[in-house]
PDB file of N, CA and C in Angstrom:
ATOM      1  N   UNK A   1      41.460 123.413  94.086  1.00  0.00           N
ATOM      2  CA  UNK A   1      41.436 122.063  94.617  1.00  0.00           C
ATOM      3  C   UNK A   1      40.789 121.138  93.589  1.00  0.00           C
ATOM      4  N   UNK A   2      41.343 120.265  93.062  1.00  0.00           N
ATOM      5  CA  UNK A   2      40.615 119.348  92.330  1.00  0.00           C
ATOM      6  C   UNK A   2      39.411 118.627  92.735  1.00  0.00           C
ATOM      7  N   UNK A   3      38.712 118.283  91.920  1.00  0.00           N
ATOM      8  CA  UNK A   3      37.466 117.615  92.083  1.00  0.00           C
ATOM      9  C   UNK A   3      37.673 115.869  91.994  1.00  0.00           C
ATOM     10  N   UNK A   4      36.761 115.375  93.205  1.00  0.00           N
ATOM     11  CA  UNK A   4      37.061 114.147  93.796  1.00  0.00           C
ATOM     12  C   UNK A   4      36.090 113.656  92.518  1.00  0.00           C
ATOM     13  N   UNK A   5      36.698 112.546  92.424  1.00  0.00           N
ATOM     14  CA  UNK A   5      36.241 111.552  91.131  1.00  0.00           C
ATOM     15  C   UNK A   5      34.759 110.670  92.465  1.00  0.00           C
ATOM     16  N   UNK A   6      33.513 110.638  91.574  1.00  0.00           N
ATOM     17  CA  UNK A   6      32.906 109.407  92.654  1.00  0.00           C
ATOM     18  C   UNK A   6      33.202 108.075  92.853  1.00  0.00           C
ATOM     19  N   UNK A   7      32.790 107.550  93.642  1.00  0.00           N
ATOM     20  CA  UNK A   7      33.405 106.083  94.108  1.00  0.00           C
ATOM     21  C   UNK A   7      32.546 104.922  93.127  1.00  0.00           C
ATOM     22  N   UNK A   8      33.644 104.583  92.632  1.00  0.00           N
ATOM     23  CA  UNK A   8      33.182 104.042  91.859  1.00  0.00           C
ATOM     24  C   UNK A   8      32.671 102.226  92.469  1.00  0.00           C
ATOM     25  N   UNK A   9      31.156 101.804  92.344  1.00  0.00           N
ATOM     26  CA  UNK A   9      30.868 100.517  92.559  1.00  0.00           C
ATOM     27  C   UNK A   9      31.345  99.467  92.338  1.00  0.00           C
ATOM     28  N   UNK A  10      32.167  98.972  93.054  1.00  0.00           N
ATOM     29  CA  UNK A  10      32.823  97.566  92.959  1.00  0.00           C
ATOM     30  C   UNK A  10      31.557  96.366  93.266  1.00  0.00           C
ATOM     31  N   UNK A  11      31.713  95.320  92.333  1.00  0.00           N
ATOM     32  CA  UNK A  11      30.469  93.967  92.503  1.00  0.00           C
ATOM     33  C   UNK A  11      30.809  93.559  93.782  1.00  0.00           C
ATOM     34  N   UNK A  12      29.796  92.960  93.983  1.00  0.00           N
ATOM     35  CA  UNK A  12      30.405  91.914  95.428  1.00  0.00           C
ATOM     36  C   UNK A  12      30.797  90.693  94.973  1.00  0.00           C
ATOM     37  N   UNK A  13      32.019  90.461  95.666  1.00  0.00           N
ATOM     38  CA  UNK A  13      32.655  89.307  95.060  1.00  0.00           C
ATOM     39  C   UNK A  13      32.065  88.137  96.529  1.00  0.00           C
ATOM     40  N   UNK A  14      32.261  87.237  96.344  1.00  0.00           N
ATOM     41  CA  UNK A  14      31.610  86.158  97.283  1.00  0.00           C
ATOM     42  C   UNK A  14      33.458  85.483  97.909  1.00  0.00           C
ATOM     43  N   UNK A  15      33.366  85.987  99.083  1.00  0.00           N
ATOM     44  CA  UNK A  15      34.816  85.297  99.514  1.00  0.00           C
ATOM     45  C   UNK A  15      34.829  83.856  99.498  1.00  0.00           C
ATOM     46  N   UNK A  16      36.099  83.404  99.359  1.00  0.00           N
ATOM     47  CA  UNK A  16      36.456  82.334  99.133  1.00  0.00           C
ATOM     48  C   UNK A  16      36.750  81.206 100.127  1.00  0.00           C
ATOM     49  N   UNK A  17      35.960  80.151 100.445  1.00  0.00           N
ATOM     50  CA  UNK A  17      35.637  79.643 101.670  1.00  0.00           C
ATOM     51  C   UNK A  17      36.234  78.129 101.642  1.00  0.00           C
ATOM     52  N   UNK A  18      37.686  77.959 102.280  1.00  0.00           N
ATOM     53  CA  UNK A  18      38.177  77.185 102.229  1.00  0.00           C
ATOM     54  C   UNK A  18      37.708  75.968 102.837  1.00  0.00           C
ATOM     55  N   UNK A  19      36.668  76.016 103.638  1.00  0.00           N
ATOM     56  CA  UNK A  19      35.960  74.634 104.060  1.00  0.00           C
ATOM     57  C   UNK A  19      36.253  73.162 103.017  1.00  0.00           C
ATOM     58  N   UNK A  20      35.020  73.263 102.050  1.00  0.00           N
ATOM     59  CA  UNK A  20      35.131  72.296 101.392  1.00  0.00           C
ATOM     60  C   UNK A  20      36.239  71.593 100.639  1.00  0.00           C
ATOM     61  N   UNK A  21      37.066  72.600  99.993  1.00  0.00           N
ATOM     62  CA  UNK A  21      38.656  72.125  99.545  1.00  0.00           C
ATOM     63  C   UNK A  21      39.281  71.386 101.015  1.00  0.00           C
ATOM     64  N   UNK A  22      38.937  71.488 101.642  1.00  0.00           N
ATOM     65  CA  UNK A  22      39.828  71.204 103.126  1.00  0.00           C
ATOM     66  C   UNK A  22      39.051  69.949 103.365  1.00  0.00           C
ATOM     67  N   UNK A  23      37.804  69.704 103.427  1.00  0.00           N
ATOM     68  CA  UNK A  23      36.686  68.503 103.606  1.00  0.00           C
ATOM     69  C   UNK A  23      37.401  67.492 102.136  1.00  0.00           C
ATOM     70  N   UNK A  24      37.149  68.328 101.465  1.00  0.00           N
ATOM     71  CA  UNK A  24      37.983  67.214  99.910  1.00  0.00           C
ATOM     72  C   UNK A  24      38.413  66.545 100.162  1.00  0.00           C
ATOM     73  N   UNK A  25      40.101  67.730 100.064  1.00  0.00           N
ATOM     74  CA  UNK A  25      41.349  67.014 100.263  1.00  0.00           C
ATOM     75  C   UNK A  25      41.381  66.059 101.878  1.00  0.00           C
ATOM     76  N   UNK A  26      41.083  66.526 102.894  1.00  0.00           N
ATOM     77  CA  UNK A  26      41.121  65.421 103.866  1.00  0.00           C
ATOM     78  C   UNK A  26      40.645  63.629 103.298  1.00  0.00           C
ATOM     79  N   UNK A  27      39.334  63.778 102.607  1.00  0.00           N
ATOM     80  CA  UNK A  27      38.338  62.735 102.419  1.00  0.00           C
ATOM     81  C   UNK A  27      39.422  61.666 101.743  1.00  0.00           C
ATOM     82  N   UNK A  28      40.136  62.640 100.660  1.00  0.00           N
ATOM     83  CA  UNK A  28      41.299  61.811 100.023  1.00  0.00           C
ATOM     84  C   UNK A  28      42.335  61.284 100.051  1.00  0.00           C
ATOM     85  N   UNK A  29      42.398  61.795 101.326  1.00  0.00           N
ATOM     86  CA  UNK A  29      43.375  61.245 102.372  1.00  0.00           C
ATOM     87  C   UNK A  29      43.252  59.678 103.114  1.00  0.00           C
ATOM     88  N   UNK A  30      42.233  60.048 103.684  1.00  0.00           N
ATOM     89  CA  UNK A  30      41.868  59.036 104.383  1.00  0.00           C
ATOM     90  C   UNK A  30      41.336  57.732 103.622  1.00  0.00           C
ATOM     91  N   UNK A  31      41.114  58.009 102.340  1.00  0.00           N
ATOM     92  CA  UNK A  31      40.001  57.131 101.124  1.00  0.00           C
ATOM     93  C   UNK A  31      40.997  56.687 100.617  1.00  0.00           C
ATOM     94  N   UNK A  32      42.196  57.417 100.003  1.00  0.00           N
ATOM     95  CA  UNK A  32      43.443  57.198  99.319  1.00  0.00           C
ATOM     96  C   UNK A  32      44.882  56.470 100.047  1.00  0.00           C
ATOM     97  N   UNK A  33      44.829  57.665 100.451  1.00  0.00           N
ATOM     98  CA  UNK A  33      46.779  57.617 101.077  1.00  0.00           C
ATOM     99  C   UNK A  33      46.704  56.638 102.075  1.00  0.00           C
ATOM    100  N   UNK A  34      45.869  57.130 102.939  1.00  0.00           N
ATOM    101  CA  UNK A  34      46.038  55.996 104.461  1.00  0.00           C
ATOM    102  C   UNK A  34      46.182  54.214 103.958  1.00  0.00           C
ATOM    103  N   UNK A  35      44.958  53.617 103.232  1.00  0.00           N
ATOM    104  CA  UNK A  35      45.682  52.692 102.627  1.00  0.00           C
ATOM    105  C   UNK A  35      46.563  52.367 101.772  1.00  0.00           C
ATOM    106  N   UNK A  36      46.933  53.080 100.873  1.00  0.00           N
ATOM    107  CA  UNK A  36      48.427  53.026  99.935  1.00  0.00           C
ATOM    108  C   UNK A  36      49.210  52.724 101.464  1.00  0.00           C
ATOM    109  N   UNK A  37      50.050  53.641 102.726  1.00  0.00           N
ATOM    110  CA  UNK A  37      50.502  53.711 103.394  1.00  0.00           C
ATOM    111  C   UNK A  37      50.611  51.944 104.297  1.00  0.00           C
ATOM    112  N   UNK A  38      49.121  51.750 104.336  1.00  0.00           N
ATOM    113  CA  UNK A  38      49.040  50.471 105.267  1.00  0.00           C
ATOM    114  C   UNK A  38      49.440  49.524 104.443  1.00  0.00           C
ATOM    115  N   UNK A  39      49.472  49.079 103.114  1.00  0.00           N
ATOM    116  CA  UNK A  39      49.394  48.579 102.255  1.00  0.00           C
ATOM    117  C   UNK A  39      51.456  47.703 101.890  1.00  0.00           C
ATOM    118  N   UNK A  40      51.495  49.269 101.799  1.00  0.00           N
ATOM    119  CA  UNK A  40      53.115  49.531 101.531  1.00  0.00           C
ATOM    120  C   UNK A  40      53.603  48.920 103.087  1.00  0.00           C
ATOM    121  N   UNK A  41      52.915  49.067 104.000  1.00  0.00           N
ATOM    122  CA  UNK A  41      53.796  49.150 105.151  1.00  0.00           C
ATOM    123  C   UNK A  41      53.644  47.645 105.416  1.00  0.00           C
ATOM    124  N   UNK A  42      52.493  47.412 105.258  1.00  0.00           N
ATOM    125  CA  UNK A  42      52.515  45.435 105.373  1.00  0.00           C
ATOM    126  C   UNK A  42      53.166  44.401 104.543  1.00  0.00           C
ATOM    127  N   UNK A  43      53.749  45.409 103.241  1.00  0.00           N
ATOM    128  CA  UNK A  43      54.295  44.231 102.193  1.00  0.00           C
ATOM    129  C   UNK A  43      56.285  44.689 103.258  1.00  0.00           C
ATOM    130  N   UNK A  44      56.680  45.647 103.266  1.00  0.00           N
ATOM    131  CA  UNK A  44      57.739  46.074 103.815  1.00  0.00           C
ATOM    132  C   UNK A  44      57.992  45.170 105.114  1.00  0.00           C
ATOM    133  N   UNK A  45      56.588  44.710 105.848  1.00  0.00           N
ATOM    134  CA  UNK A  45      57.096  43.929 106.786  1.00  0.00           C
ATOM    135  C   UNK A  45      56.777  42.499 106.256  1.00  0.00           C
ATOM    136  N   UNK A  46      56.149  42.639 105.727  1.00  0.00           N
ATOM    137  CA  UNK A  46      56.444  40.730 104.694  1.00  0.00           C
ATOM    138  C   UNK A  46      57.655  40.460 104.232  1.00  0.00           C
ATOM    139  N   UNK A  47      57.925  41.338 103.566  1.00  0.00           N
ATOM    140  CA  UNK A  47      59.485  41.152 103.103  1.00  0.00           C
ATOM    141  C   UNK A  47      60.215  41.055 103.835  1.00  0.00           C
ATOM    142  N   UNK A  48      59.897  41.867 105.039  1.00  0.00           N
ATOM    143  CA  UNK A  48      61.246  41.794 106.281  1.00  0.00           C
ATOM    144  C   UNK A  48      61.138  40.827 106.770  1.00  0.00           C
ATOM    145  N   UNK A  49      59.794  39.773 106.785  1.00  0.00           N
ATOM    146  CA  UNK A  49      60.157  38.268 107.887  1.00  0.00           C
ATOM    147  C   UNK A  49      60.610  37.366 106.945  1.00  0.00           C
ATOM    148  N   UNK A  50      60.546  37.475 105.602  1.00  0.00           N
ATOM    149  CA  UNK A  50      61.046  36.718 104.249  1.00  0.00           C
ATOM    150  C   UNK A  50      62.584  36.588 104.257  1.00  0.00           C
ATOM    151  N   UNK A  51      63.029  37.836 104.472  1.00  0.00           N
ATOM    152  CA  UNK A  51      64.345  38.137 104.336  1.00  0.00           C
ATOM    153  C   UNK A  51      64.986  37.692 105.257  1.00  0.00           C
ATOM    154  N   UNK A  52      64.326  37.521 106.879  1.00  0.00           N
ATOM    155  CA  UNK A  52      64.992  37.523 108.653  1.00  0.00           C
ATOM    156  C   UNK A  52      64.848  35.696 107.985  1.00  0.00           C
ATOM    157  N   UNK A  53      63.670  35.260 107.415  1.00  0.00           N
ATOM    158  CA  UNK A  53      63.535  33.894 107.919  1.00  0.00           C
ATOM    159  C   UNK A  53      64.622  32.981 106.615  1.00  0.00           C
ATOM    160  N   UNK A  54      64.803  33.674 105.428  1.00  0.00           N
ATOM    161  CA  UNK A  54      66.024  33.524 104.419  1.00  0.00           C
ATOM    162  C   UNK A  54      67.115  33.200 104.955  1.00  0.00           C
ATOM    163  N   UNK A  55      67.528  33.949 106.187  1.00  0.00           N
ATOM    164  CA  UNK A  55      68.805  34.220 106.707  1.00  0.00           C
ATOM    165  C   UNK A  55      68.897  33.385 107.776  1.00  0.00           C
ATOM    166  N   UNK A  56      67.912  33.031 108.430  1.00  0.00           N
ATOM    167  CA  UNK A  56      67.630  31.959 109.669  1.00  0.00           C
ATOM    168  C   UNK A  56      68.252  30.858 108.933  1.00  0.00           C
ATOM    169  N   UNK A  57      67.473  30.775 107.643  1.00  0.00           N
ATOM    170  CA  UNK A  57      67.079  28.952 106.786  1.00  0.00           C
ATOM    171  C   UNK A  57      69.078  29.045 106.980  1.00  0.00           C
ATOM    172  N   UNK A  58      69.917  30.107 105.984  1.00  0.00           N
ATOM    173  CA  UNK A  58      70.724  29.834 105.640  1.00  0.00           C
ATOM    174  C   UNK A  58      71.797  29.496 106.696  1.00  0.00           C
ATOM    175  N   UNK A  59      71.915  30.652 107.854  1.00  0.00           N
ATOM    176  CA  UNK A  59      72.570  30.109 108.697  1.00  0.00           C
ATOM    177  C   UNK A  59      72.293  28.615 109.404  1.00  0.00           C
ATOM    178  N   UNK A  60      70.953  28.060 109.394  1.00  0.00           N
ATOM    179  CA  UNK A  60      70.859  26.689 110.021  1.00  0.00           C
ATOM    180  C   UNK A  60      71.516  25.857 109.294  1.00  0.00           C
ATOM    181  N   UNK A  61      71.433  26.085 107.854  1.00  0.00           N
ATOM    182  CA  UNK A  61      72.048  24.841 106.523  1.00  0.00           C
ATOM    183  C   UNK A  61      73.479  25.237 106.951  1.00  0.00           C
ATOM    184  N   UNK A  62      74.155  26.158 107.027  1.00  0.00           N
ATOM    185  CA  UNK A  62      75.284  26.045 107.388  1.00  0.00           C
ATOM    186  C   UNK A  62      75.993  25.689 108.330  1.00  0.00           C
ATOM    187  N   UNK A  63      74.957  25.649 109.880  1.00  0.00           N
ATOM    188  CA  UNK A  63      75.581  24.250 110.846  1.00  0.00           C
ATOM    189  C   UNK A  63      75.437  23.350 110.848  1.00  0.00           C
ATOM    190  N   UNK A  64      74.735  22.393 109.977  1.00  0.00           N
ATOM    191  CA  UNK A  64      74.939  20.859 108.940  1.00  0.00           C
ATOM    192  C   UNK A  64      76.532  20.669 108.467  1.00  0.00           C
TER     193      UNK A  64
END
């Protein structure tokens, strides 16, 4: 019967604790994106009453 090799000591590795990457990336979310998002979304509706009230002006000049 062969002879068992001893077990050999593995270090302790420190598991990997996704908390803070998760606290991060949220923070950058909310710090970042959310206003890019509000930002973008208020010029999109500027433009859209620019464009509705463009089209108002033109159709009125055209029942003159």
């Amino acid at each position: 019967m062969p002879r068992q090799s001893p077990a050999i000591p593995f270090c302790s590795v420190t598991p990997f604790d996704p908390a803070p990457l998760w606290a991060a990336a949220h923070q950058v979310h909310a710090d970042v994106i959310v206003p890019m998002r509000a930002r973008r979304r208020a010029m999109l509706v500027t433009a859209g009453v620019a464009v509705t009230l463009e089209a108002a002006a033109a159709f009125a000049l055209s029942l003159i």
